[in-house]
Every structure is written in C-alpha cells, then in structure tokens.
Protein backbone atom coordinates (compact mmCIF):
# COMPACT_ATOMS: atom_id res chain seq x y z
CA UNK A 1 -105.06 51.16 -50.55
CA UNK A 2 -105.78 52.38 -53.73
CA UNK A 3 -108.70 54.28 -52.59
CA UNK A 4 -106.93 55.51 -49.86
CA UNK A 5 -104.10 57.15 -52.03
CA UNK A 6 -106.47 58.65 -54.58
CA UNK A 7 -108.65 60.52 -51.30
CA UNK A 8 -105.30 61.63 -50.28
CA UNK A 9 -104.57 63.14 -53.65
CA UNK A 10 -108.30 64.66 -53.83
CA UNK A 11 -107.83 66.47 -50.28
CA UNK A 12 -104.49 67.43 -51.56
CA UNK A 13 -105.47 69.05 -54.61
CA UNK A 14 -108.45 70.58 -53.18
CA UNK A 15 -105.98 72.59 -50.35
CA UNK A 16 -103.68 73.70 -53.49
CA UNK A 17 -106.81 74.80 -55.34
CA UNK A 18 -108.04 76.81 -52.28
CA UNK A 19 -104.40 77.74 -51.67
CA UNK A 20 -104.22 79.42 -55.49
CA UNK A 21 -107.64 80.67 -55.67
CA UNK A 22 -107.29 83.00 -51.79
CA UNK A 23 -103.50 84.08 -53.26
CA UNK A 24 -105.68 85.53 -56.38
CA UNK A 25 -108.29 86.98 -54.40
CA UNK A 26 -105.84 88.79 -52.89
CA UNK A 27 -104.27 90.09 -55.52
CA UNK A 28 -107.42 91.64 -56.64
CA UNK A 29 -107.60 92.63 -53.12
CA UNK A 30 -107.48 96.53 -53.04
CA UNK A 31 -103.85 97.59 -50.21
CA UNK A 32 -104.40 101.13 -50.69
CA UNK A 33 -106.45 104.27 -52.31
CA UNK A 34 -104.27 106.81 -53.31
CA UNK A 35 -106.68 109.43 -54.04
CA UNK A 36 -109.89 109.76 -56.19
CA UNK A 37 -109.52 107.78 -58.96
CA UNK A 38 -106.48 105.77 -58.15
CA UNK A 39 -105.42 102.60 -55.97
CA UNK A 40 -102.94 99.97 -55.19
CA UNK A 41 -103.33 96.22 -55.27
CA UNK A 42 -101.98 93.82 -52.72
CA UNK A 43 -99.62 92.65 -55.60
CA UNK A 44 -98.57 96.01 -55.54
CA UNK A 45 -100.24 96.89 -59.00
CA UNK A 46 -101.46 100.70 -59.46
CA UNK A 47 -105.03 101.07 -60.91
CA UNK A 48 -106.48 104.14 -62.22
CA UNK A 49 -110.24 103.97 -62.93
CA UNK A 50 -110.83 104.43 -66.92
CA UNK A 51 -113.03 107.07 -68.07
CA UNK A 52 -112.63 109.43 -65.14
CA UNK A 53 -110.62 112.03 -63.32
CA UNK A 54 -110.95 113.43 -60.54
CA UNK A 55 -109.33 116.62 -58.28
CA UNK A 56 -105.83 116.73 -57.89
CA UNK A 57 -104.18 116.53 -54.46
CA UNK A 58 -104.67 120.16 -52.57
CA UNK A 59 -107.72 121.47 -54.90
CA UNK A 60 -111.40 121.32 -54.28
CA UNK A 61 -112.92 118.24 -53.79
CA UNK A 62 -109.88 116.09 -53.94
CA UNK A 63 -110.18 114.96 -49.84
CA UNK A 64 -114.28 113.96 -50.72
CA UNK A 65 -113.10 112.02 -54.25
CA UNK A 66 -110.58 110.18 -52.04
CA UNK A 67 -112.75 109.56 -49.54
CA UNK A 68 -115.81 108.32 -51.51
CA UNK A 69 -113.81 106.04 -53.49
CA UNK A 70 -111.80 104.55 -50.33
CA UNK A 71 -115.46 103.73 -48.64
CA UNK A 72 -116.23 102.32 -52.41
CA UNK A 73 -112.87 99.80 -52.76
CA UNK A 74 -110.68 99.59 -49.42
CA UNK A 75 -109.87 96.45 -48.91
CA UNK A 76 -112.59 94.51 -50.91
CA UNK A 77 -111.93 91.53 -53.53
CA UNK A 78 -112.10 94.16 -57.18
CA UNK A 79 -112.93 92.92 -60.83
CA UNK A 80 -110.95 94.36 -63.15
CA UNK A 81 -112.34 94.87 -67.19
CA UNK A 82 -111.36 96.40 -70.27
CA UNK A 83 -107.48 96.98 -69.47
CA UNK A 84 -105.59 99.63 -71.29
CA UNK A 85 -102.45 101.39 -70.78
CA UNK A 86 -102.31 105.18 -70.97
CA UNK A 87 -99.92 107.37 -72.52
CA UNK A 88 -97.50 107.30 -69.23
CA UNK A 89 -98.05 103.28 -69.51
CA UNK A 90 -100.31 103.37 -66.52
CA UNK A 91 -103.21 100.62 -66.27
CA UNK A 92 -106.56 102.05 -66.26
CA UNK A 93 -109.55 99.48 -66.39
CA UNK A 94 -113.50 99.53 -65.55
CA UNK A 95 -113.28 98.45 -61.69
CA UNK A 96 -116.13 96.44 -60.33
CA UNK A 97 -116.90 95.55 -56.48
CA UNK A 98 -119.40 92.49 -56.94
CA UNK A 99 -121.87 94.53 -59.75
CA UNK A 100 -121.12 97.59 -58.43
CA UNK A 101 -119.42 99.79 -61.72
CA UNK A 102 -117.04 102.34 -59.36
CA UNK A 103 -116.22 104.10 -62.15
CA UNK A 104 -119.94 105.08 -62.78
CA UNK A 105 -120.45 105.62 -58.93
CA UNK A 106 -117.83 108.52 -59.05
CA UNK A 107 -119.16 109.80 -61.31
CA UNK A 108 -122.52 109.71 -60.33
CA UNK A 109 -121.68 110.84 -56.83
CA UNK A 110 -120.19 114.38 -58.72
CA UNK A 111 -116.57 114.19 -57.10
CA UNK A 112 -115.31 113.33 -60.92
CA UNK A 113 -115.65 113.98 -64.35
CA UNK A 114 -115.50 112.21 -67.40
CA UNK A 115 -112.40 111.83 -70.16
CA UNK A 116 -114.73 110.06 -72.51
CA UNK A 117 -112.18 107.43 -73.26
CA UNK A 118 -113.99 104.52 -75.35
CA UNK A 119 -115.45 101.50 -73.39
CA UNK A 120 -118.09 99.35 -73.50
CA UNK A 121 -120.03 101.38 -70.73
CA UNK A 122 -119.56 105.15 -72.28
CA UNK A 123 -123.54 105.31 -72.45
CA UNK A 124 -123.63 104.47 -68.29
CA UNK A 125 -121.08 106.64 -67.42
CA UNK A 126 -122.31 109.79 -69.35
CA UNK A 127 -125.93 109.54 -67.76
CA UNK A 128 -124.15 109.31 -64.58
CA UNK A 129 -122.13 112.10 -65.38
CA UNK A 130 -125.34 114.44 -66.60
CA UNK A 131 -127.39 113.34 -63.72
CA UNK A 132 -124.48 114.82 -61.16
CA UNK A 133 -124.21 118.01 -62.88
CA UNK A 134 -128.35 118.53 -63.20
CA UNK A 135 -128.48 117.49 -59.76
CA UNK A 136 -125.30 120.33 -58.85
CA UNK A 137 -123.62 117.04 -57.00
CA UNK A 138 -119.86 117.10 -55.64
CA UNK A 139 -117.56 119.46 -57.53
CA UNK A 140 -120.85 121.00 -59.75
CA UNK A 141 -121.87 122.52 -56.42
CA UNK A 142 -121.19 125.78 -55.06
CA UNK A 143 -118.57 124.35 -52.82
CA UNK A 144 -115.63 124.14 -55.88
CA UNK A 145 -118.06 125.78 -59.31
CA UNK A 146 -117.92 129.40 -58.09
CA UNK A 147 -120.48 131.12 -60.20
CA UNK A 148 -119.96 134.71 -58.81
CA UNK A 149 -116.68 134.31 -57.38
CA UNK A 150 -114.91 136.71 -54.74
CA UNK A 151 -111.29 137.03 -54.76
CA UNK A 152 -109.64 136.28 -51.23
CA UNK A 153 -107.56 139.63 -51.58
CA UNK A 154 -108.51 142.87 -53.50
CA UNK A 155 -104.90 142.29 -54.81
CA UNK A 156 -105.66 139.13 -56.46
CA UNK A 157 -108.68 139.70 -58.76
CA UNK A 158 -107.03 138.12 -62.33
CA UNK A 159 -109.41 134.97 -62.85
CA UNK A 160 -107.29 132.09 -64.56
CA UNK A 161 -110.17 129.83 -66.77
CA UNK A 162 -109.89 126.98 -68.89
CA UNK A 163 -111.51 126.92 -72.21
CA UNK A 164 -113.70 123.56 -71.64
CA UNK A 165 -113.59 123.28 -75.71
CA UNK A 166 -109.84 124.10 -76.19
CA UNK A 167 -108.28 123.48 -72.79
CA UNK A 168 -106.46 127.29 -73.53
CA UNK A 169 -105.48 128.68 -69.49
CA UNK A 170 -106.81 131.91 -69.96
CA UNK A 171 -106.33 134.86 -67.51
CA UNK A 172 -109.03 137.70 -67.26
CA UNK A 173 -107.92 141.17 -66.37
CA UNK A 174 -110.62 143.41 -64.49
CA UNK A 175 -110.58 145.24 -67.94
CA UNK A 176 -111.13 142.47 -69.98
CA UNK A 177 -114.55 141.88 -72.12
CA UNK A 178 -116.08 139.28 -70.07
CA UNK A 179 -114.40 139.07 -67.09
CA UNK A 180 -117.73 139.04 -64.91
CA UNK A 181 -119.05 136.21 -67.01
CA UNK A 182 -116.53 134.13 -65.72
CA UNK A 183 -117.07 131.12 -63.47
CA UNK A 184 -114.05 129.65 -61.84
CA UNK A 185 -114.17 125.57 -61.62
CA UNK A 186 -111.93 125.04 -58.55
CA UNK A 187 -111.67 121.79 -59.00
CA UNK A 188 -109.73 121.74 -62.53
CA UNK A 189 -107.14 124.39 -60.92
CA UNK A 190 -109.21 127.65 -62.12
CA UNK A 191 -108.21 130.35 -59.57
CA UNK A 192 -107.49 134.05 -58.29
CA UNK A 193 -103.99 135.17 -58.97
CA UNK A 194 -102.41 138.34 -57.66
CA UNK A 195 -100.29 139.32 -60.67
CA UNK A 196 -100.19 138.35 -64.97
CA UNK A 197 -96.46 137.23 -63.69
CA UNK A 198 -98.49 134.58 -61.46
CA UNK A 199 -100.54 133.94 -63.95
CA UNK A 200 -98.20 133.49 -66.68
CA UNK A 201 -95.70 131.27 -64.46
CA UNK A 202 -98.72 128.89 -63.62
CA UNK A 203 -99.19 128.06 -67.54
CA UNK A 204 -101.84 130.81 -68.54
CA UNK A 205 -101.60 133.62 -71.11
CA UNK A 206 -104.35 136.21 -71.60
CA UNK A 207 -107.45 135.95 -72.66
CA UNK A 208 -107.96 137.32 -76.73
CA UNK A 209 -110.42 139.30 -75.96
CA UNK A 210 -109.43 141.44 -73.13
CA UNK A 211 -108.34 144.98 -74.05
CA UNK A 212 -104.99 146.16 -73.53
C-alpha cells in the first residue's frame, strides 16, 4: 500500500513539475516582434535587445530589421541575460535562441547599430558591428547610406545630418561650406527638407559653418 501511495505521489509530482516547467517555457516564449530590436513575451513582458538600435518605424531599413529579427525569435523558447532597465524603465537584456546571441546577429546582419552599452559581450558585438559596415551590409549599403544623394524635388535640397560625435541635427544650405561632402544616413532620420522652417521644426539648426 505503501508503495502504492508513494508511486502515486512520484507520478504526481512529476505532472506538476512538467506542468511548471512548459508554463515557464512559455513565458520565455516570444508572442510578438514589434519591430527591429523589440518583442513581447507570452507573459506579456516587452524586451528590447541591449546594445542595439535599430530604424525607427517608416525610415530605411526598419521593415528588413523587423523582419530579420521576427525570422530570428517568433515564437521560439528565448534566454534572457544581463537584465537592465533603461532610462524609460524598459528591460533590455542579451537575448539568446539556444547559442544563438540575436543581439550580435543584428548586428552582424547590418539592419542595426550599436549603443555601446556595457555587457559582458561588447568585444562580440563590435566585430559584428565592423564586419557589417566593411562588408556595406543592411543600412551601410547604398539602399539607406546615400553617399551622393539626390533630392526628390529641386525644392527640397537642405540636407539635415547628424554629427555622429555630437549628435548636433545640422541642416546644410546649398551655400554652405561642405554641403557636397555630406552623406545622408537614412536610417537615423537624415533627410531632404524643402525649407530651414522644415528643418528647424524637425529639431535641426544650421550648420556653423555655412555662410550666411
């Protein structure tokens, strides 16, 4: 009897343990990917990937990010490492499918770049990084880094830049010093804009050395 009781408790115990341990696979389950570097959890917690950011919604190479990462984490069991909160209290982590690092793959694949935020794999994610702009990958190609760019209108020909070392939005008049040195990353929201009143209202001011 006693025997009986205690393989009744075993098969018991092993059901709860299964129970617990497919409710936490789920969990880590990805629900949905809302765009390049960003998903939801079947618990209904929001992940960003640490380390990276990609295209916002309706520039270049924001529909490619998305897509790359939904192939990479729709719907599979994720590992998440290295949790931190952001500034707007937002979890970002290092995101692993099996020992696949998805942060480095975006990277690598060139539809994201890098905010250098500390982590134990900086090193991996920087040589990923180099390797997709050597190899002119994603949004280092000439589909969003326009090197010799055309305006879409002879009425919009001020180039809004951002200063890589300052983050300054800069506008360049025809007239200004180095206007035709400019290259416009489309990715980052660098653009054409018709007027300095366009310009201005989108957050840029003129460049210092254009000439009045």
């Amino acid at each position: 009897m006693k025997q009986t009781m205690l393989f009744i408790f075993l098969v018991i115990s092993l059901l709860f343990n299964a129970y617990f341990v497919k409710k936490s696979t789920n969990e880590a389950t990805v629900k949905e990917v809302l765009d390049g570097d960003t998903f939801i959890l079947m618990n209904g917690d929001r992940i960003r990937l640490l380390s990276i950011d990609t295209p916002e919604k309706g520039r270049c190479g924001a529909p490619e990010a998305t897509q790359t990462l939904t192939a990479l984490v729709a719907d599979k069991p994720v590992t998440i490492k290295e949790e931190r909160r952001d500034q707007f209290g937002r979890r970002m982590a290092l995101v692993y499918v099996g020992h696949t690092l998805v942060n480095e793959v975006m990277l690598a694949s060139g539809w994201a770049r890098p905010t250098y935020d500390k982590n134990s794999q900086k090193d991996l994610l920087q040589t990923a990084y180099h390797q997709a702009v050597e190899g002119k990958l994603g949004v280092h190609s000439a589909q969003c880094k326009k090197v010799d760019p055309k305006p879409s209108s002879p009425d919009c020909t001020i180039k809004g830049n951002i200063d890589k070392g300052t983050w300054d939005h800069l506008y360049h008049l025809p007239s200004c010093r180095h206007y035709n040195q400019i290259i416009l990353d489309m990715d980052m929201g660098e653009q054409f804009f018709c007027s300095e009143a366009d310009a201005q209202a989108a957050g840029f001011t003129l460049a210092p050395d254009c000439l009045r």
